[in-house]
Protein backbone atom coordinates (compact mmCIF):
# COMPACT_ATOMS: atom_id res chain seq x y z
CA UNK A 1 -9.31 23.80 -78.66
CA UNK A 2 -8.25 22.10 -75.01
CA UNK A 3 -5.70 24.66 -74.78
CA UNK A 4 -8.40 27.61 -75.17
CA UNK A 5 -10.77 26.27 -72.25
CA UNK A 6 -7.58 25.51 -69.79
CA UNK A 7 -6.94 28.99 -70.25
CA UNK A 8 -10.51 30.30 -70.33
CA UNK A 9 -11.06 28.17 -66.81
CA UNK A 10 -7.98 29.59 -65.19
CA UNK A 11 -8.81 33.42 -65.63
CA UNK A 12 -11.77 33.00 -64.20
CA UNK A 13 -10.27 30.89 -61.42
CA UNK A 14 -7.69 33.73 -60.82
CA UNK A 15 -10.84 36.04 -60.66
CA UNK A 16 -12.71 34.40 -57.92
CA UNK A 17 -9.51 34.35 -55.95
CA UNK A 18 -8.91 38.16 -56.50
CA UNK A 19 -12.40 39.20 -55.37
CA UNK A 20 -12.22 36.76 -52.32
CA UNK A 21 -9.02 38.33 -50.74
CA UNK A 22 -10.07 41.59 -51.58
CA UNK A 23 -12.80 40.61 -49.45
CA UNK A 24 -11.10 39.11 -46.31
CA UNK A 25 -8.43 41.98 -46.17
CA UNK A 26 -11.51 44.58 -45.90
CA UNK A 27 -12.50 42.48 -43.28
CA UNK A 28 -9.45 42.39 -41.40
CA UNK A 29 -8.97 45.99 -41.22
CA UNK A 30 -12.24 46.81 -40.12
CA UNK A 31 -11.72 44.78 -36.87
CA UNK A 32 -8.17 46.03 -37.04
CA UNK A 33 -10.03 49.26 -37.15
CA UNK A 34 -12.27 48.50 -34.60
CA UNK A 35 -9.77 47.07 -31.59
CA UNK A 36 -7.63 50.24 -32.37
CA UNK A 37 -10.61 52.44 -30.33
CA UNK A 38 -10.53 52.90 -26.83
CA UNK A 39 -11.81 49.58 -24.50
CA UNK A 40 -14.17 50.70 -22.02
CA UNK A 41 -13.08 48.85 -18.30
CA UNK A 42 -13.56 49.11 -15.16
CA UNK A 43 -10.21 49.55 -12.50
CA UNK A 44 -9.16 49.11 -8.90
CA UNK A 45 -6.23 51.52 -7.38
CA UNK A 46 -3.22 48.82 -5.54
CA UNK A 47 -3.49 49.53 -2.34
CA UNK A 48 -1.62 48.68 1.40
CA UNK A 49 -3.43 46.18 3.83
CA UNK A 50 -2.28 45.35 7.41
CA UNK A 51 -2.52 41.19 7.83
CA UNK A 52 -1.38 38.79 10.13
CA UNK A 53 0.38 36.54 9.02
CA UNK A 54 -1.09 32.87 8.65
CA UNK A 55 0.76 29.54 7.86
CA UNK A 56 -0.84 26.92 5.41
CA UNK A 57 0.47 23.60 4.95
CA UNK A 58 -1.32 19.94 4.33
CA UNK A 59 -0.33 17.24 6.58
CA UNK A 60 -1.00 13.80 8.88
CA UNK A 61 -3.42 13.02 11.52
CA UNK A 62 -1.63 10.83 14.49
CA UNK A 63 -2.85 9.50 17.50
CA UNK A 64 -2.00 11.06 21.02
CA UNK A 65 -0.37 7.51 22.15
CA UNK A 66 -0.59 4.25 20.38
CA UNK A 67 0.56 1.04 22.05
CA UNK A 68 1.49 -2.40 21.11
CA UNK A 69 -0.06 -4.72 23.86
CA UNK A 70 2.11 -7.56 23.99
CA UNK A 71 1.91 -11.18 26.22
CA UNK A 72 4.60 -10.73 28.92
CA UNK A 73 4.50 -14.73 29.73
CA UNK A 74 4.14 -18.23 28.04
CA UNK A 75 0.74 -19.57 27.99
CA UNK A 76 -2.48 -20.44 26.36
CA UNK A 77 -5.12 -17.87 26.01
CA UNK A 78 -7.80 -18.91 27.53
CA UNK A 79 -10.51 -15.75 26.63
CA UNK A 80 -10.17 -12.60 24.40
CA UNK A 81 -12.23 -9.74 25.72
CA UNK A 82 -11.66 -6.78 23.35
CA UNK A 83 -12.03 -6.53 19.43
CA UNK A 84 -11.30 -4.16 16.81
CA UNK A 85 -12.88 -0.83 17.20
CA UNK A 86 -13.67 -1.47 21.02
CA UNK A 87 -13.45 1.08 23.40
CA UNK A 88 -11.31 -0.03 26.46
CA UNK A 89 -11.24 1.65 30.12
CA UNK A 90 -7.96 1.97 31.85
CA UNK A 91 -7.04 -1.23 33.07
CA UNK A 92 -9.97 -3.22 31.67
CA UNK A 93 -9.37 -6.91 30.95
CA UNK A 94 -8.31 -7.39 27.33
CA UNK A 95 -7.51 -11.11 27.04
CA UNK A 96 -6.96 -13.81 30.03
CA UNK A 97 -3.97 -16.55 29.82
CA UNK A 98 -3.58 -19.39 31.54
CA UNK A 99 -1.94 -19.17 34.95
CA UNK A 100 -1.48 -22.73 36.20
CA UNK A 101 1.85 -23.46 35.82
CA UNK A 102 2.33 -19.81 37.23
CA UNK A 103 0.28 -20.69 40.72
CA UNK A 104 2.46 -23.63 41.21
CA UNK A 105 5.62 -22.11 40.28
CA UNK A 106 4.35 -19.64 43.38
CA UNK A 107 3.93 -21.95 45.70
CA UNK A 108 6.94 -23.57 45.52
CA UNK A 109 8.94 -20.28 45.85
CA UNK A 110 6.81 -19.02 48.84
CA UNK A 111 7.55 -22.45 50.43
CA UNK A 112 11.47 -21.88 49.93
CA UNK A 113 10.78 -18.52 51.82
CA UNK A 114 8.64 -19.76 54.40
CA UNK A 115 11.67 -22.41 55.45
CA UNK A 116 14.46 -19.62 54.96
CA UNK A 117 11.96 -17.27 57.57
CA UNK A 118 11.34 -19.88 59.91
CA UNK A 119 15.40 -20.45 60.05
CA UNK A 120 15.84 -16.83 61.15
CA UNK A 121 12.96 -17.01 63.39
CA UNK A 122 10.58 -14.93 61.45
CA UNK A 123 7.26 -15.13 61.35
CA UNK A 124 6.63 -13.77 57.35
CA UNK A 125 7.98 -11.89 54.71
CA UNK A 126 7.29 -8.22 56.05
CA UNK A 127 9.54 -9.15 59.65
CA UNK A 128 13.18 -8.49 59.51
CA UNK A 129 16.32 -9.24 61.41
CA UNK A 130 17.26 -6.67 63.89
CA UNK A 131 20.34 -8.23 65.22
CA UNK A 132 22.11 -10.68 63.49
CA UNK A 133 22.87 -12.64 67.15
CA UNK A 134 19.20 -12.77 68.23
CA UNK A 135 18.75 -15.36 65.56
CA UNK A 136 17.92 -18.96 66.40
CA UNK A 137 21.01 -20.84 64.98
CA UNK A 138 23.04 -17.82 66.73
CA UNK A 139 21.59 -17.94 70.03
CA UNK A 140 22.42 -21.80 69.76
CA UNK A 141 25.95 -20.87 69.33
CA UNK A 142 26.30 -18.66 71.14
CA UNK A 143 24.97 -20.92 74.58
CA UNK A 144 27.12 -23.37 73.08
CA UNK A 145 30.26 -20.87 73.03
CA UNK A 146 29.50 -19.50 76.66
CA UNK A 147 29.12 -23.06 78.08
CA UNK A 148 32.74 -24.07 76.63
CA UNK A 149 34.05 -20.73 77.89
CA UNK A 150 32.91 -21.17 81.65
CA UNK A 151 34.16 -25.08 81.27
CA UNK A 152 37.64 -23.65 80.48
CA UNK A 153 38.17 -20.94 82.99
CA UNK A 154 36.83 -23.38 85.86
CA UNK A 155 39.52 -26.14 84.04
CA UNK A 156 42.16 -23.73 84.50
CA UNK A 157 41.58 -22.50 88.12
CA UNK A 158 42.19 -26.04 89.13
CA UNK A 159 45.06 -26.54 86.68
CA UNK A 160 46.55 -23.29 88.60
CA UNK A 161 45.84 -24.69 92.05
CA UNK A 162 47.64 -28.46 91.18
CA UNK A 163 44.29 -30.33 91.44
CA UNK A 164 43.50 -31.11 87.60
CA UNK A 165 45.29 -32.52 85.10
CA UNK A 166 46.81 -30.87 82.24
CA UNK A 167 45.28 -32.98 79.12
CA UNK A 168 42.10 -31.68 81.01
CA UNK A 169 42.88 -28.03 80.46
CA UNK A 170 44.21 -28.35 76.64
CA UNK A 171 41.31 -30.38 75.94
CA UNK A 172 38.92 -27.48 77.11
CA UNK A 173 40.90 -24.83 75.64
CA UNK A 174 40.66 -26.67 72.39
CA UNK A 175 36.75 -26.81 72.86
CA UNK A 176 36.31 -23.12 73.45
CA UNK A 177 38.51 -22.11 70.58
CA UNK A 178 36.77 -24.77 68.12
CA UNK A 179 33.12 -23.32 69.35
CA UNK A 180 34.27 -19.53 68.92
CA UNK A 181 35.32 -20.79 65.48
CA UNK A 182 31.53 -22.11 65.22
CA UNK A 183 30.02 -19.28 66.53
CA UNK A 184 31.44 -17.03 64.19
CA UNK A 185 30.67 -19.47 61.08
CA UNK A 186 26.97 -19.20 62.57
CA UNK A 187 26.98 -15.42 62.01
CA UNK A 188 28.42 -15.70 58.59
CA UNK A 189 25.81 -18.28 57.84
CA UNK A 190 23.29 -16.59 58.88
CA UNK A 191 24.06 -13.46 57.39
CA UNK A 192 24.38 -15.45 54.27
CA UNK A 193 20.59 -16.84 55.16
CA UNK A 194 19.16 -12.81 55.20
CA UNK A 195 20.63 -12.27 51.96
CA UNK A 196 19.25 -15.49 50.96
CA UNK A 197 15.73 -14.30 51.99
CA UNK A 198 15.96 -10.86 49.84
CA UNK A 199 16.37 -13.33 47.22
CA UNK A 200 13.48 -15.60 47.81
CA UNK A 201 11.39 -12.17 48.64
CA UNK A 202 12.51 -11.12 45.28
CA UNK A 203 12.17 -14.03 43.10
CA UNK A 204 8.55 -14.11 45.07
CA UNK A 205 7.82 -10.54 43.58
CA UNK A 206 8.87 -11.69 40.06
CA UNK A 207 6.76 -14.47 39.96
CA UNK A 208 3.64 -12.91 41.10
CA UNK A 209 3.76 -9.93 38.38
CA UNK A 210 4.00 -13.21 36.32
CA UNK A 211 1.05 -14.31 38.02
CA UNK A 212 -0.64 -10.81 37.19
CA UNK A 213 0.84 -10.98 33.69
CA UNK A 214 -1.47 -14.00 32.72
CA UNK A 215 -4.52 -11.07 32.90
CA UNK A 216 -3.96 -8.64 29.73
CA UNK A 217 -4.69 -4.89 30.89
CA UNK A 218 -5.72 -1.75 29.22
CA UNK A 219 -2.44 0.33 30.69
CA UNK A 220 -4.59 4.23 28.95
CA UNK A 221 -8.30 4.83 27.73
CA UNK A 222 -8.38 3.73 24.18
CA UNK A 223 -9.96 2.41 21.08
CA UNK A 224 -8.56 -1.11 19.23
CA UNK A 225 -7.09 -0.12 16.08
CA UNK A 226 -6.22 -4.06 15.68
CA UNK A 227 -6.34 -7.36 17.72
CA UNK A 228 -3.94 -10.31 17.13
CA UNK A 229 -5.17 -12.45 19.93
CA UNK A 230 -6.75 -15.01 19.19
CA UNK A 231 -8.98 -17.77 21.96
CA UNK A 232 -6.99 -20.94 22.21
CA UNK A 233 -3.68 -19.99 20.38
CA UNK A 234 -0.26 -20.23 22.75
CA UNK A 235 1.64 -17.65 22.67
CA UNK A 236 4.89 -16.94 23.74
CA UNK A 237 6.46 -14.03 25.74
CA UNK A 238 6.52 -10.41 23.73
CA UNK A 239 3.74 -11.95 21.40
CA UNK A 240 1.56 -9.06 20.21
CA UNK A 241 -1.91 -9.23 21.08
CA UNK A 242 -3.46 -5.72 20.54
CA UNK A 243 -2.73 -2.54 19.13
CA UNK A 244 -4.65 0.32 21.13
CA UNK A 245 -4.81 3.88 19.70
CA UNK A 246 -6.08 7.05 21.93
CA UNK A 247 -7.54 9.73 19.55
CA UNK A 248 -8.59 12.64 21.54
CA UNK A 249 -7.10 14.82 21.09
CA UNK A 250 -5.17 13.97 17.89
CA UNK A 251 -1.56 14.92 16.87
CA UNK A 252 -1.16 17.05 13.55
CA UNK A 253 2.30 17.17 11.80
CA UNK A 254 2.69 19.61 9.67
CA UNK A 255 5.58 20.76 8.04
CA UNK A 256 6.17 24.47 7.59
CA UNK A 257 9.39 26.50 5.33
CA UNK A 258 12.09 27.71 7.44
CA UNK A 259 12.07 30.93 6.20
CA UNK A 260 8.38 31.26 8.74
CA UNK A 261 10.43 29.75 11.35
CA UNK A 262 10.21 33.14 13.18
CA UNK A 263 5.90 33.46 12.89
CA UNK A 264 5.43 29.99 14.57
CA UNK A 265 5.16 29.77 18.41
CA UNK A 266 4.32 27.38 20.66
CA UNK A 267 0.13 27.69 22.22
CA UNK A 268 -0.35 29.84 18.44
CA UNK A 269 -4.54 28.43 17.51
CA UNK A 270 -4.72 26.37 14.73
CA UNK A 271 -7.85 25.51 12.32
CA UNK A 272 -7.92 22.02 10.84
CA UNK A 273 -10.26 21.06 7.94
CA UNK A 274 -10.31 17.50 6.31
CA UNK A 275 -12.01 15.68 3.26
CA UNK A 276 -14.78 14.04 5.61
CA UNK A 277 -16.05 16.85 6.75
CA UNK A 278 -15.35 19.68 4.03
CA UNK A 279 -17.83 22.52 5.59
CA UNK A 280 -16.28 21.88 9.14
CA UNK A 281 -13.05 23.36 11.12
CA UNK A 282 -11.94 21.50 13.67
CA UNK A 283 -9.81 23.98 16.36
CA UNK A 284 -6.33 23.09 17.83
CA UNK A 285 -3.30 24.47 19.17
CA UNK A 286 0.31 24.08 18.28
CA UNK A 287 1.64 22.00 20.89
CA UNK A 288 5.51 20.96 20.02
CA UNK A 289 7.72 22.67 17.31
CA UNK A 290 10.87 21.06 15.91
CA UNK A 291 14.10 22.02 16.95
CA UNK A 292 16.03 21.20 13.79
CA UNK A 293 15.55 21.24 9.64
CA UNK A 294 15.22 18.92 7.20
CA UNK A 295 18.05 19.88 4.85
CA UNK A 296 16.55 18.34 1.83
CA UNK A 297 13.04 20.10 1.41
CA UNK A 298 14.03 22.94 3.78
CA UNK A 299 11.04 22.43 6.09
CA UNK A 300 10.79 21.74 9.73
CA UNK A 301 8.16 19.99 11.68
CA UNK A 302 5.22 21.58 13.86
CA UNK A 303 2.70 19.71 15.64
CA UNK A 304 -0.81 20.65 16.58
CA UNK A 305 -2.69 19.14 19.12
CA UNK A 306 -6.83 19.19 17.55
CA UNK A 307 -9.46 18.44 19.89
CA UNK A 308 -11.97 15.18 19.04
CA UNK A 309 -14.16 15.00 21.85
CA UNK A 310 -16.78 13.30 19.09
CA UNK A 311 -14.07 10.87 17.77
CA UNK A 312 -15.19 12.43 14.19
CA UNK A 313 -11.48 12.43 13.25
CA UNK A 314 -9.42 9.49 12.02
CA UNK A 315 -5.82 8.87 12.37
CA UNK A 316 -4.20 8.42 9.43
CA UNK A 317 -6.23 11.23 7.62
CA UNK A 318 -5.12 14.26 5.88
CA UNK A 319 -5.70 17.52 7.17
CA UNK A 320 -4.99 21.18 5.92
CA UNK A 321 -3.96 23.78 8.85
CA UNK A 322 -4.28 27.31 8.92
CA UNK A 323 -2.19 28.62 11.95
CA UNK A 324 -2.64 32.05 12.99
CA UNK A 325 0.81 33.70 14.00
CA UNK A 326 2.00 37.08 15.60
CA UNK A 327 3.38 38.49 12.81
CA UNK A 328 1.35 41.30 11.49
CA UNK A 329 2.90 43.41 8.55
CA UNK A 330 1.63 46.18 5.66
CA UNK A 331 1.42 44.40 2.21
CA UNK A 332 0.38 45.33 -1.40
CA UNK A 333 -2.94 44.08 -2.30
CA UNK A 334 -5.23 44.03 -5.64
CA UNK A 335 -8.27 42.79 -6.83
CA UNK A 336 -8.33 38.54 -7.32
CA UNK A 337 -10.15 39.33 -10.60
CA UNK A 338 -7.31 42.41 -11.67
CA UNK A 339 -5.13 39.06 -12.17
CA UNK A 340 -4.78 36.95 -15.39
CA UNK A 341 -3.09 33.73 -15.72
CA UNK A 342 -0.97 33.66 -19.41
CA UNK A 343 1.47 31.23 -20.33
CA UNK A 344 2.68 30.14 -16.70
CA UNK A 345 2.20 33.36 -15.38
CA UNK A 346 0.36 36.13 -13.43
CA UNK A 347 -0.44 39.03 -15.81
CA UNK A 348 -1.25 42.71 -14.17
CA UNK A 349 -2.87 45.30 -16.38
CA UNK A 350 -1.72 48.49 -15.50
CA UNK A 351 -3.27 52.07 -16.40
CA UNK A 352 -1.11 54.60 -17.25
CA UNK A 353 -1.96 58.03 -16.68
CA UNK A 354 -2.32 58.69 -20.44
CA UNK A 355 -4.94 56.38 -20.70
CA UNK A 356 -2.91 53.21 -22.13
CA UNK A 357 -2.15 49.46 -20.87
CA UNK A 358 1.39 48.50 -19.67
CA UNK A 359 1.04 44.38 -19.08
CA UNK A 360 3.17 43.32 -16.45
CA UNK A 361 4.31 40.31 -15.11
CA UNK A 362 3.44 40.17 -11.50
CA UNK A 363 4.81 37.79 -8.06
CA UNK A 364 2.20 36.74 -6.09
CA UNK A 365 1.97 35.90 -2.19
CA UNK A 366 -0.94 34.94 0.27
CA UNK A 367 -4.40 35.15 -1.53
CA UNK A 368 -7.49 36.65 0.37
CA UNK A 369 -10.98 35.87 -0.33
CA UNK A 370 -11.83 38.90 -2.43
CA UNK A 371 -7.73 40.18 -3.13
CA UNK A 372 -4.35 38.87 -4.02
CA UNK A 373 -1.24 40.01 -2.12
CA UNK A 374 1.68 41.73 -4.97
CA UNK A 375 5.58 40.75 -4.08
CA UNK A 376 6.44 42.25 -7.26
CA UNK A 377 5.46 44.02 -10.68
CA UNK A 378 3.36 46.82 -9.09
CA UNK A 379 3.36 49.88 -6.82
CA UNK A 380 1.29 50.71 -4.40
CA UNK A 381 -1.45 53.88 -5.82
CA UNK A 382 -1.16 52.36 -9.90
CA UNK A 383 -4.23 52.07 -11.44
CA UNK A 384 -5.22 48.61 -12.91
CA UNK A 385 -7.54 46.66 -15.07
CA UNK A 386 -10.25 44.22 -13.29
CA UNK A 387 -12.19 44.32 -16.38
CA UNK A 388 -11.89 43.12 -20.27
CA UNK A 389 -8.39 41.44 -19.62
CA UNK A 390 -8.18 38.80 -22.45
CA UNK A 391 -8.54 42.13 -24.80
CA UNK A 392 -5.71 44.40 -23.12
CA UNK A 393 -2.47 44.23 -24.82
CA UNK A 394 0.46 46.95 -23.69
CA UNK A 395 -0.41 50.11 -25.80
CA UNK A 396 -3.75 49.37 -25.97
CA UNK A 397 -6.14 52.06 -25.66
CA UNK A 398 -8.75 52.17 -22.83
CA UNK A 399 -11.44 54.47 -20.78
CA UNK A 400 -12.31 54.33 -17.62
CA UNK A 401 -15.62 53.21 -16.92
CA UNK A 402 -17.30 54.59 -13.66
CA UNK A 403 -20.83 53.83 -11.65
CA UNK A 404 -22.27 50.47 -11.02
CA UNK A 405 -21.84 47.64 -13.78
CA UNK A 406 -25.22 47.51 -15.82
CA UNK A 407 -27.20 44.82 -15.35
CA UNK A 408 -28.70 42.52 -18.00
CA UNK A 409 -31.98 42.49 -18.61
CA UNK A 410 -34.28 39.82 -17.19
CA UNK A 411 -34.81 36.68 -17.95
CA UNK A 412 -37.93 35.88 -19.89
CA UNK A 413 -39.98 32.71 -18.70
């Protein structure tokens, strides 16, 4: 009895089964049917376009100059006149140290030069010596020199005639030869005395730029990107104190394939666009171009000098270029929309003349706004698909569909 329904159940199991797939394969080959008719798209011919060439590459705002301001003496700062985001005039007081120990160090050194000028009979630092014997100490000697000269000769005219003595004459001689001994001494000393002056005149030079030192300067026009000094703190010589940043116009570094080392030249206009400001372009210029390449990403280095008279741009940013270049050739275009993107790659669907679809795997170069520049996979005058692409298969069956594109109807409030 148990054996009778299993077997009763199961027929009629096999039954439902039977009808079901009989179902789903007449299913299947009506839309196997169906997709074996002609596809109805539309098509664009590949065609030549004259371009000129453009470069694109994403890369780093800089400033024009950036400068570490440093203290250039020991001291205590006594005032800080500049903060972060400040901008600074040429030569406008950034931060004041203190100077006393400088104005007393000056004093004593323009002292040591007063006595060395007054020794050479000058009257300040801007006379000079003209003759090393019209010197004070010289002249001296040299009266000193004449006097023991004329004492000798008269000596020995009355040595000659028998009326001195003898001792008189060697003791004269010895006198004039001690004094032109002196005399020259006196030139070598003073001699020694100018250069001793220069000296003074120099170390007098050195201490008042330390003088000026104790007054920070602006040395360029510029904003502070970052201040270190700090009211009250002593600092110490090379102790940085500001970081100043000029940003107009700003440096962009790009970097740009060797291969397009020919296109770029140097004055070639450049348009800049950046994150901030994603409706503007900012206009530059290429300004300095590499002279070498990096042998690891094959790439060299272009800079472009981009205007910021509204101080809008940020160093530090990143920018994408677009730099125009001379180099205008003929290339292969088609449509942007005769392109589809399968399984890592861009898909072509050509139209035979016989009214079938060979798929082809196409290489792709600089994209337009409305086309798509073809390296490879087509020639220029084929026919191909912009239409119905994710239902084109090679061999597949198509017709041409000419006119405008219908539109829908209207939408219904």
């Amino acid at each position: 009895m148990d054996l009778r329904r299993f077997s009763v159940h199961s027929a009629m199991g096999a039954l439902v089964v039977c009808i079901a797939l009989a179902g789903c394969g007449k299913q299947e080959a009506a839309v196997a049917k169906k997709e074996t008719g002609p596809i109805a798209v539309r098509v664009a011919k590949v065609s030549g376009r004259t371009i000129t060439r453009t470069v694109e590459s994403v890369g780093t705002l800089f400033p024009y100059d950036e400068a570490i301001i440093s203290a250039e003496i020991d001291g205590r700062i006594e005032s800080v006149n500049a903060d972060l985001g400040d901008l600074v005039a040429q030569g406008q007081v950034l931060a004041r140290i203190n100077d006393e120990e400088q104005r007393y160090l000056l004093q004593q050194q323009e002292a040591q030069l007063r006595q060395s000028l007054e020794r050479l009979g000058l009257k300040d630092e801007n006379d000079r010596v003209k003759d090393v014997r019209e010197t004070p100490d010289a002249r001296r000697a040299q009266a000193d020199l004449y006097e023991a000269e004329q004492r000798y000769k008269r000596t020995r005219e009355l040595v000659d005639q028998g009326i001195g003595p003898r001792s008189d004459l060697d003791t004269a001689q010895a006198r004039y030869q001690s004094l032109q001994a002196a005399y020259e001494q006196t030139l070598n000393q003073t001699r020694n005395l100018i250069q001793e002056v220069q000296r003074f005149k120099a170390g007098l030079e050195l201490q008042r730029k330390r003088l000026r030192d104790a007054t920070v300067r602006a040395p360029f026009a510029a904003y502070t990107k970052d201040r270190q000094a700090v009211a009250g703190a002593y600092v110490r010589a090379n102790t940085p104190l500001f970081t100043l940043v000029k940003i107009n116009p700003l440096r962009l570094r790009i970097e740009v394939p060797e291969r397009m080392a020919p296109w770029i030249k140097l004055g070639q206009p450049a348009q800049v666009s950046v994150e901030a400001y994603k409706e503007r372009v900012f206009e530059g210029k290429v300004s300095r171009i590499s002279p070498t390449v990096d042998q690891t990403k094959r790439t060299f280095v272009v800079e472009a000098l981009i205007q910021n008279d509204r101080n809008e741009l940020k160093p530090g940013s990143y920018a994408r270029a677009r730099v125009t270049t001379d180099k205008v050739e003929t290339v292969r275009v088609v449509p942007a929309r005769a392109l589809n993107y399968v399984l890592g790659s861009n898909k072509a669907y050509v139209v035979k003349p016989d009214g079938t679809v060979d798929v082809r795997d196409v290489k792709v170069g600089e994209r337009f706004p409305q086309e798509v520049e073809i390296l490879e996979g087509v020639e220029d005058g084929e026919i191909v698909a912009v239409t119905a692409l994710n239902r084109l298969d090679t061999g597949q069956k198509v017709t041409i569909q000419t006119g405008e594109p219908k539109k829908g109807p209207a939408p219904t409030t």
